[in-house]
Protein backbone atom coordinates (compact mmCIF):
# COMPACT_ATOMS: atom_id res chain seq x y z
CA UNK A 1 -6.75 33.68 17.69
CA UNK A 2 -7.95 36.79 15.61
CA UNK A 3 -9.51 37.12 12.42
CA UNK A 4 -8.95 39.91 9.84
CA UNK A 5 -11.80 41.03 7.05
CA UNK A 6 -10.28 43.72 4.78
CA UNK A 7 -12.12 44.53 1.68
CA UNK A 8 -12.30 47.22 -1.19
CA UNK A 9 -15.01 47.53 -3.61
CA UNK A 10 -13.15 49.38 -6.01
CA UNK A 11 -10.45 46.27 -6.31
CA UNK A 12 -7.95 48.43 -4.70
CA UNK A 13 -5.58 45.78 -2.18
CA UNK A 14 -3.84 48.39 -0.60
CA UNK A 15 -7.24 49.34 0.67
CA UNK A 16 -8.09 45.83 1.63
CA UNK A 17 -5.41 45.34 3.81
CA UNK A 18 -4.87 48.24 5.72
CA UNK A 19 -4.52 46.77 9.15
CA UNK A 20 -3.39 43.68 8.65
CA UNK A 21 -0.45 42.71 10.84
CA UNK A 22 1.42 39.50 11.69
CA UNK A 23 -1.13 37.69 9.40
CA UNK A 24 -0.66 33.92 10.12
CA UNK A 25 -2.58 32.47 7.20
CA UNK A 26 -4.08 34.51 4.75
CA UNK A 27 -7.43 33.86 1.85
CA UNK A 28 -7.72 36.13 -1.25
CA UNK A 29 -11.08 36.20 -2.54
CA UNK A 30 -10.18 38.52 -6.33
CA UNK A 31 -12.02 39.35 -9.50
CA UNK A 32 -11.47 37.86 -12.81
CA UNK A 33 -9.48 41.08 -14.03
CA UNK A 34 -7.32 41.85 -10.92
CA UNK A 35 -7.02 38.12 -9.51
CA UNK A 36 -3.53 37.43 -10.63
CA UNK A 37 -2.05 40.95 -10.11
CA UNK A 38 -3.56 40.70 -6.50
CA UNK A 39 -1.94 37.46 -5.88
CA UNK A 40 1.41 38.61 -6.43
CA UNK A 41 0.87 41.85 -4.66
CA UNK A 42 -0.09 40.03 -1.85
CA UNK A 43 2.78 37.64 -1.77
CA UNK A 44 4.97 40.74 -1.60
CA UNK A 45 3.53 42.14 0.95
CA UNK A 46 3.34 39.35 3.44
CA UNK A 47 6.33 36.93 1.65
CA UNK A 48 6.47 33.63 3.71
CA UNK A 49 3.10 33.29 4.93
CA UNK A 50 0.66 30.77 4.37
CA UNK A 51 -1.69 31.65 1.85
CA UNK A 52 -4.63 30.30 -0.86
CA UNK A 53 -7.23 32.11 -3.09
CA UNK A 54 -9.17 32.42 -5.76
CA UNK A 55 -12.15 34.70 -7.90
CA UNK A 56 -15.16 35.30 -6.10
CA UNK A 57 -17.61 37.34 -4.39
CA UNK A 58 -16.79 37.71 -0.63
CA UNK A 59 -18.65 39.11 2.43
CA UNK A 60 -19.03 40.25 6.09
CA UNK A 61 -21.42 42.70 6.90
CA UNK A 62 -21.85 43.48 3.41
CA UNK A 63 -21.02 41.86 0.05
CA UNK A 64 -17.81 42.82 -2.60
CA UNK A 65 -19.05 41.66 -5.50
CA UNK A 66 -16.41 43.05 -8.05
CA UNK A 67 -14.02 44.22 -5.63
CA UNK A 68 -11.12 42.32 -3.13
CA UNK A 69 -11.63 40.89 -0.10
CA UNK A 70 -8.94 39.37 2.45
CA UNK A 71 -9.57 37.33 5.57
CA UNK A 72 -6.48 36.12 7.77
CA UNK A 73 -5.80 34.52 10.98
CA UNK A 74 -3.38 35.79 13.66
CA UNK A 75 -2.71 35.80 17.10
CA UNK A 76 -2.46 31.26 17.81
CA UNK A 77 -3.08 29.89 14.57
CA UNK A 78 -0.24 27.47 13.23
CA UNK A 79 -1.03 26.88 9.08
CA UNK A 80 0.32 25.41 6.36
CA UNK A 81 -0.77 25.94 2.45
CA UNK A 82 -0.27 23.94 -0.45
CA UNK A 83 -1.61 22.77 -3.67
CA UNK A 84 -3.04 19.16 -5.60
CA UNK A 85 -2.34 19.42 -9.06
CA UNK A 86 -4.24 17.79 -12.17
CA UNK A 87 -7.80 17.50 -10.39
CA UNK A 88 -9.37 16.73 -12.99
CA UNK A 89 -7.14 13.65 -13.87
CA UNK A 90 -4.99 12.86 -11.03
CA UNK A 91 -4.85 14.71 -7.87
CA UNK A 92 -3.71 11.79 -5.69
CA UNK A 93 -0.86 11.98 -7.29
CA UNK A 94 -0.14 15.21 -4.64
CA UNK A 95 -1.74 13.41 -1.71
CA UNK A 96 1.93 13.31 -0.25
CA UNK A 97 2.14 16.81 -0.25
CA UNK A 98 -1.13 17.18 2.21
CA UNK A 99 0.03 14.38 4.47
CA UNK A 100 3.22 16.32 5.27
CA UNK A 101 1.07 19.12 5.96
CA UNK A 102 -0.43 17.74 8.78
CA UNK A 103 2.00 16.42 10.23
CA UNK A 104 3.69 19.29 9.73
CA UNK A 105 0.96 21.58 11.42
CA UNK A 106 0.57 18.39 13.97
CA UNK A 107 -3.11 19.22 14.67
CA UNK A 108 -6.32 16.91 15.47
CA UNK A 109 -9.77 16.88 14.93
CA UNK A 110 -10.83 18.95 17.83
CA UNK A 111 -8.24 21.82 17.04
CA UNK A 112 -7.11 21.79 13.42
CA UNK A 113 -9.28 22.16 9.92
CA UNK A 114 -8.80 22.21 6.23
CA UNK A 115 -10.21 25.29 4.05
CA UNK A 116 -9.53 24.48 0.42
CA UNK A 117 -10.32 26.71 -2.88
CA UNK A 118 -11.04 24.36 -5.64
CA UNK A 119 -11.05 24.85 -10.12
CA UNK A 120 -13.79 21.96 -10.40
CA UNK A 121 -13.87 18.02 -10.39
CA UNK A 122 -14.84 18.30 -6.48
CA UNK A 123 -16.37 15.01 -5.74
CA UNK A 124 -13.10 12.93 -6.84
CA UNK A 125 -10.86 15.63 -5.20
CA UNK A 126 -12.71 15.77 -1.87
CA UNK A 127 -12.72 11.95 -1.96
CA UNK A 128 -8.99 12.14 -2.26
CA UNK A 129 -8.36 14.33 0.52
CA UNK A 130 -10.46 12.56 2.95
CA UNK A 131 -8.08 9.28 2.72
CA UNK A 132 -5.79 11.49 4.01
CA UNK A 133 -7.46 13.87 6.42
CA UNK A 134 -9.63 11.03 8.13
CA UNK A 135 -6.63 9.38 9.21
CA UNK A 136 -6.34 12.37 11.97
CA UNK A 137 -10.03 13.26 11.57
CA UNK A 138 -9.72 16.42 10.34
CA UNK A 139 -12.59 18.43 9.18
CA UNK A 140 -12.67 19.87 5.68
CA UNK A 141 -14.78 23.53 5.02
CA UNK A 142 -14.30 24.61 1.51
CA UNK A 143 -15.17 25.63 -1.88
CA UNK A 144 -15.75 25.98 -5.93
CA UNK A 145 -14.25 29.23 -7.04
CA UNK A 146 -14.61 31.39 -9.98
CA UNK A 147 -12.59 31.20 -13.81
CA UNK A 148 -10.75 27.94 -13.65
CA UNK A 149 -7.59 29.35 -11.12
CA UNK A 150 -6.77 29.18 -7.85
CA UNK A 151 -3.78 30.06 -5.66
CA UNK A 152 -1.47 29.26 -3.52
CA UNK A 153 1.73 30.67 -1.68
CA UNK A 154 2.03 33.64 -4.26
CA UNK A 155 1.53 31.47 -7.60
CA UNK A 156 -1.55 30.61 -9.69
CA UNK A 157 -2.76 27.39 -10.66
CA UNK A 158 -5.52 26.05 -13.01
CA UNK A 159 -7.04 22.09 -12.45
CA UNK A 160 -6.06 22.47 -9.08
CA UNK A 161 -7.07 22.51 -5.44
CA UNK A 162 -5.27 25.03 -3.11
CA UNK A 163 -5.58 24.39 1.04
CA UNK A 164 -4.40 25.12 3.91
CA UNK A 165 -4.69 23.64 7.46
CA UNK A 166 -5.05 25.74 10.16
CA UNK A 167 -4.45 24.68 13.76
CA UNK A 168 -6.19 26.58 16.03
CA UNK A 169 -3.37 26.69 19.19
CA UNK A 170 -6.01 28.73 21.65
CA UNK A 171 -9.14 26.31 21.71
CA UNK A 172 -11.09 24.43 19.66
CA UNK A 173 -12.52 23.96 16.05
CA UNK A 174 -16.09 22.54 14.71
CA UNK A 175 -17.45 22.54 11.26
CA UNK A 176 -21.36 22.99 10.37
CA UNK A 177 -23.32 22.41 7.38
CA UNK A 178 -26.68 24.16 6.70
CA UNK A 179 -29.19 22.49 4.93
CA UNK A 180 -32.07 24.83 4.19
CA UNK A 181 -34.54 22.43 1.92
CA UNK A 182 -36.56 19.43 2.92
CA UNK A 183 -38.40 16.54 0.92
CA UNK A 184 -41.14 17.07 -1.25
CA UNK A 185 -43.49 14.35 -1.22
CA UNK A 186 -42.86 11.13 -1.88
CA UNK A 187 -41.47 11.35 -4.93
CA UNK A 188 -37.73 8.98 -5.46
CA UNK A 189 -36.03 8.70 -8.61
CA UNK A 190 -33.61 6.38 -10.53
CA UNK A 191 -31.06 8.42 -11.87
CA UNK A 192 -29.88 6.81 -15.92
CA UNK A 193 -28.70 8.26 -19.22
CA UNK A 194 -25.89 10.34 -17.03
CA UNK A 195 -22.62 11.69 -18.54
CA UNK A 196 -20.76 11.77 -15.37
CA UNK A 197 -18.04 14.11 -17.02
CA UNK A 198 -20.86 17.26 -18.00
CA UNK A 199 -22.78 16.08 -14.59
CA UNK A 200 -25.58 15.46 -16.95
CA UNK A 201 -28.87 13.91 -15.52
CA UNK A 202 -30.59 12.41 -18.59
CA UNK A 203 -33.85 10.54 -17.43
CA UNK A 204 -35.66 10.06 -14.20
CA UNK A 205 -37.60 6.77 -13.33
CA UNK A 206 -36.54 6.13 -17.35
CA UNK A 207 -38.37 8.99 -18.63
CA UNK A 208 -36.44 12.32 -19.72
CA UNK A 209 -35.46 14.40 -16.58
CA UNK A 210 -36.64 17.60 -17.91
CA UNK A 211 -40.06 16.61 -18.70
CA UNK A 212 -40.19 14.90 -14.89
CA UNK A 213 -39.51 18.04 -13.58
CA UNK A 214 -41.98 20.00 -15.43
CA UNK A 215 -45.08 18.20 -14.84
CA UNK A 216 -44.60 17.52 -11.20
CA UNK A 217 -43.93 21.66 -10.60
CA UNK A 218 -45.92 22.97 -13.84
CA UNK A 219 -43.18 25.21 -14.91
CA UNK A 220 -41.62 26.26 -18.54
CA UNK A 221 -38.15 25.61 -19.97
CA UNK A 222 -37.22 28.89 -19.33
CA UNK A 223 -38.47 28.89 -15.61
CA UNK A 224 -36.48 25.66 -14.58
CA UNK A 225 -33.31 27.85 -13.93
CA UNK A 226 -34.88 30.16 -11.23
CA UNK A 227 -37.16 27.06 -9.76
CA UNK A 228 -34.19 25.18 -9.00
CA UNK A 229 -34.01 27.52 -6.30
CA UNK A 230 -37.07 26.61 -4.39
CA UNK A 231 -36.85 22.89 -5.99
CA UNK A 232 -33.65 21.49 -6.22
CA UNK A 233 -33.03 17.73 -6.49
CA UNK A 234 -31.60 15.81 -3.31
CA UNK A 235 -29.31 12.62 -2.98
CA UNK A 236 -29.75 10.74 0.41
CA UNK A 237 -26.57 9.49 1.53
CA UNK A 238 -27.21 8.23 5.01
CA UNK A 239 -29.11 10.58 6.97
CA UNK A 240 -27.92 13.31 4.93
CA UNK A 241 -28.79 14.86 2.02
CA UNK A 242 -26.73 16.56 -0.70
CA UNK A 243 -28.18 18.76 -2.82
CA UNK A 244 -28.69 19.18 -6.78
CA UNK A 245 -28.73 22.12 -8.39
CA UNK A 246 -30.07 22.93 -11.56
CA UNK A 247 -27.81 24.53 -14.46
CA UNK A 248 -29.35 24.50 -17.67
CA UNK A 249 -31.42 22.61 -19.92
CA UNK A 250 -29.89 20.32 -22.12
CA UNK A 251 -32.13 18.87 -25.11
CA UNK A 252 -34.66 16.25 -22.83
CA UNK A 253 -32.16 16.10 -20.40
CA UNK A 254 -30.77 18.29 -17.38
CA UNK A 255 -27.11 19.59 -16.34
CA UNK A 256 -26.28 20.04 -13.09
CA UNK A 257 -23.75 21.51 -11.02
CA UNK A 258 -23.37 18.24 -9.37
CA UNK A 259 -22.24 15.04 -10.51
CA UNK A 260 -25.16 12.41 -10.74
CA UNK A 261 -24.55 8.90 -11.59
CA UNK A 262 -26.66 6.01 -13.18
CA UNK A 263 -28.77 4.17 -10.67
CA UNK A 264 -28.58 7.02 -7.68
CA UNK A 265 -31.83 7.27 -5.52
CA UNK A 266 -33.02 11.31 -6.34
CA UNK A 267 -35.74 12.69 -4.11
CA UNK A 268 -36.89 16.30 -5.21
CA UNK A 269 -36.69 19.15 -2.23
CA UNK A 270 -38.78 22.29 -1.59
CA UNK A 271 -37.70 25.39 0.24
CA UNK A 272 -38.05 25.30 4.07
CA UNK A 273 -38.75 28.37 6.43
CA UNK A 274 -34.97 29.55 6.02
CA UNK A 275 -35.12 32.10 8.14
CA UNK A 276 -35.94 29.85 11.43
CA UNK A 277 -33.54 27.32 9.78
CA UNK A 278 -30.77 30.11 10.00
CA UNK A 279 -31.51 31.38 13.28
CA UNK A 280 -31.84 27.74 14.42
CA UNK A 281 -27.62 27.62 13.01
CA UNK A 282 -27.07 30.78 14.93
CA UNK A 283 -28.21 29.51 18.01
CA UNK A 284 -26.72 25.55 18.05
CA UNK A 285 -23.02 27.54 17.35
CA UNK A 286 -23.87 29.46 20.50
CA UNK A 287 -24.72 26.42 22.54
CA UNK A 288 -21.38 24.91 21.15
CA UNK A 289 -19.01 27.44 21.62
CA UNK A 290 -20.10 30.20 24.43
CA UNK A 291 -16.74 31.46 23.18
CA UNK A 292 -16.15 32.55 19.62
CA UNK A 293 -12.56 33.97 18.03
CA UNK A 294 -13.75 33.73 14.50
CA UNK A 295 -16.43 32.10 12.34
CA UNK A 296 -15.85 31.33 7.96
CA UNK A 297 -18.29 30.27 6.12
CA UNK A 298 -19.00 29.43 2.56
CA UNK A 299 -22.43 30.58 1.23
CA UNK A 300 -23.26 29.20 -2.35
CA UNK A 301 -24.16 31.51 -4.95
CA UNK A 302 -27.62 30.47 -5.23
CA UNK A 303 -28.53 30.64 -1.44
CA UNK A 304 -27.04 34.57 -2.30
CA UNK A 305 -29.41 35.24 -5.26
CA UNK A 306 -31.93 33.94 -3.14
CA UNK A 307 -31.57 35.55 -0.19
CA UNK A 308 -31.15 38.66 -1.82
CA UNK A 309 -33.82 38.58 -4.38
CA UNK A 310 -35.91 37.88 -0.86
CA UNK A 311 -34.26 40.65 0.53
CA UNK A 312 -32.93 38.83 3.59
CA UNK A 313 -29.41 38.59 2.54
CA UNK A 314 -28.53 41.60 4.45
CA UNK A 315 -30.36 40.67 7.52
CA UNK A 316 -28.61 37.18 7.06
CA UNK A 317 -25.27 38.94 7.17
CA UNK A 318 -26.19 41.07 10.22
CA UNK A 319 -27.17 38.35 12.12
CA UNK A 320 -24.26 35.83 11.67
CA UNK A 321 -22.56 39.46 12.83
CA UNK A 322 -23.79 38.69 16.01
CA UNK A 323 -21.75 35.46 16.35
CA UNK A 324 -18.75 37.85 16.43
CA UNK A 325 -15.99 37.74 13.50
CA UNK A 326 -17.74 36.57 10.45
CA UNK A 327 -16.39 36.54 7.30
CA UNK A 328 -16.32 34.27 4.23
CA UNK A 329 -17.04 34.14 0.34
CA UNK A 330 -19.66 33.01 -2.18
CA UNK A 331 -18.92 29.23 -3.68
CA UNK A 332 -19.86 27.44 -6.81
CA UNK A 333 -20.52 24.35 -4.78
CA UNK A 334 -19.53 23.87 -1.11
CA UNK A 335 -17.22 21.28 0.33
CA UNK A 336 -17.89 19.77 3.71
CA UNK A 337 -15.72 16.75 4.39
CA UNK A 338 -15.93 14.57 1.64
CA UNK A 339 -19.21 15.55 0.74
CA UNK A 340 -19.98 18.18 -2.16
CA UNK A 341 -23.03 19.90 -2.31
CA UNK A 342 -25.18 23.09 -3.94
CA UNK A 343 -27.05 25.58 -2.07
CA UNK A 344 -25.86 25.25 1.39
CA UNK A 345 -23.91 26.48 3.90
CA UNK A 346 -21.12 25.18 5.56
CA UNK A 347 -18.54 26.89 8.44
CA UNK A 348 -15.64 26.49 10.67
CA UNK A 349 -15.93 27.81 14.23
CA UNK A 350 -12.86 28.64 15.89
CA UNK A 351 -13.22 28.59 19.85
């Protein structure tokens, strides 16, 4: 299989697909003002083929932050797109819709994955398409997009989830999640006072979350929003941990960009040595697949302020270069399998 980056900073689609031929399955990643005329543009152009997108920033060896970006698939790559409707109230109600997918596409775990695009309401949605997509073990790489719409197939949605699973008909596929933070201390919380729907976390071992957090890092109101990215909160599930991110402060309490529920165990992380963390990625994908086609990856937004506030974001870039064709976007929150989580990475290799 191939894979195609196209990208124009000035917006301009024409520009961003120049070169693209016999596209198999195709992601738009837009801006809020050109999104929807770029959709249908795009449908035009390549009528018939497989295709999902949404508003955000996009990358390869550099970033489009206001711009267009397209990556497609070619050359041994069987997909199918498609859409779940009403996230936030009832996407299972589409579920039939992604089963017939897969059968239709007829992949397995070792050779097929699903990218998705999604408005919001991730946890519930990526619990709903794991009862499907565990039934033929397929891996899910995805992500939160911009601005409440998505797309699929040449028309836009809003509460929805737009996919598409790609069966990779030359080799094999993996997916990787990058986890960048580690415990601090010792210190385990009891999540209460939540408001599930706002993905409020109200108090912390009973007393308000926001004072918590202050006196164990001895930071301001104001300076919670930028610590968040050295000191995000964790939730162990298994041996894994998904991460917390801070969004604002709300009265005593904290919003997140997670859902957090009454009586969840909390431990608080600190920023590891990300740079032997990312090389450590770099070289584990090598091990796995001596032979690369094409790597995408979702990067979350925060991990991109940080890295680039560090000045390493560039030097991040370059080096996943090295891999061979990497390309992917910047998320809201990141989807791997049925797990959604904040500043992390997560990827599909295709062999």
């Amino acid at each position: 299989m191939k894979q195609f980056f196209g990208m124009s900073q000035r917006g301009n689609l024409d520009e961003a697909i120049q070169g693209l031929v016999h596209p198999q399955f195709i992601m738009l990643l837009s801006n809020e003002t050109q999104f929807e005329a770029h959709v249908k543009a795009l449908e035009k152009r390549f009528p018939g083929v497989p295709s999902i997108g949404c508003m955000g920033m996009c990358y390869q060896t550099s970033v489009v932050e206001h711009g267009v970006g397209v990556i497609a698939f070619s050359d041994g790559v069987y997909a199918a797109a498609n859409v779940l409707e009403h996230v936030s109230t009832m996407p299972v109600k589409y579920i039939r819709r992604l089963e017939q997918d897969m059968k239709h596409t007829g992949g397995s775990s070792s050779d097929t994955v699903c990218i998705d695009f999604c408005t919001g309401n991730d946890a519930c949605v990526l619990t709903t398409m794991h009862t499907a997509l565990h039934k033929r073990g397929i891996p899910l790489v995805g992500g939160t997009g911009g601005e409440g719409k998505v797309s699929a197939n040449g028309r836009i949605y809003q509460d929805a989830v737009v996919y598409g699973i790609v069966r990779n008909q030359n080799g094999r596929v993996k997916t990787y999640k990058e986890n960048i933070y580690h415990q601090m201390g010792d210190y385990r919380f009891i999540a209460s006072n939540t408001d599930r729907a706002n993905y409020i976390l109200g108090s912390l071992n009973g007393q308000p979350a926001k004072q918590v957090y202050k006196n164990i890092l001895h930071v301001t109101d104001e300076e919670i929003l930028t610590r968040t990215f050295q000191n995000p909160f964790g939730k162990v599930n298994g041996d894994d941990t998904c991460i917390i991110s801070i969004k604002e402060v709300n009265g005593n309490a904290l919003a997140c960009f997670r859902q957090v529920n009454d009586s969840d165990v909390l431990i608080l992380l600190e920023l590891g040595d990300y740079q032997a963390i990312t090389r450590e990625t770099i070289q584990q994908i090598c091990r796995d697949f001596p032979r690369r086609s094409a790597i995408f990856s979702v990067n979350c937004l925060f991990r991109y302020k940080l890295f680039s506030e560090r000045g390493y974001m560039q030097t991040y870039l370059q080096d996943m270069a090295a891999l061979g064709c990497h390309a992917g976007f910047v998320g809201y929150g990141e989807h791997y399998n049925n797990r959604f989580v904040n500043q992390s990475m997560t990827c599909v290799v295709f062999e």
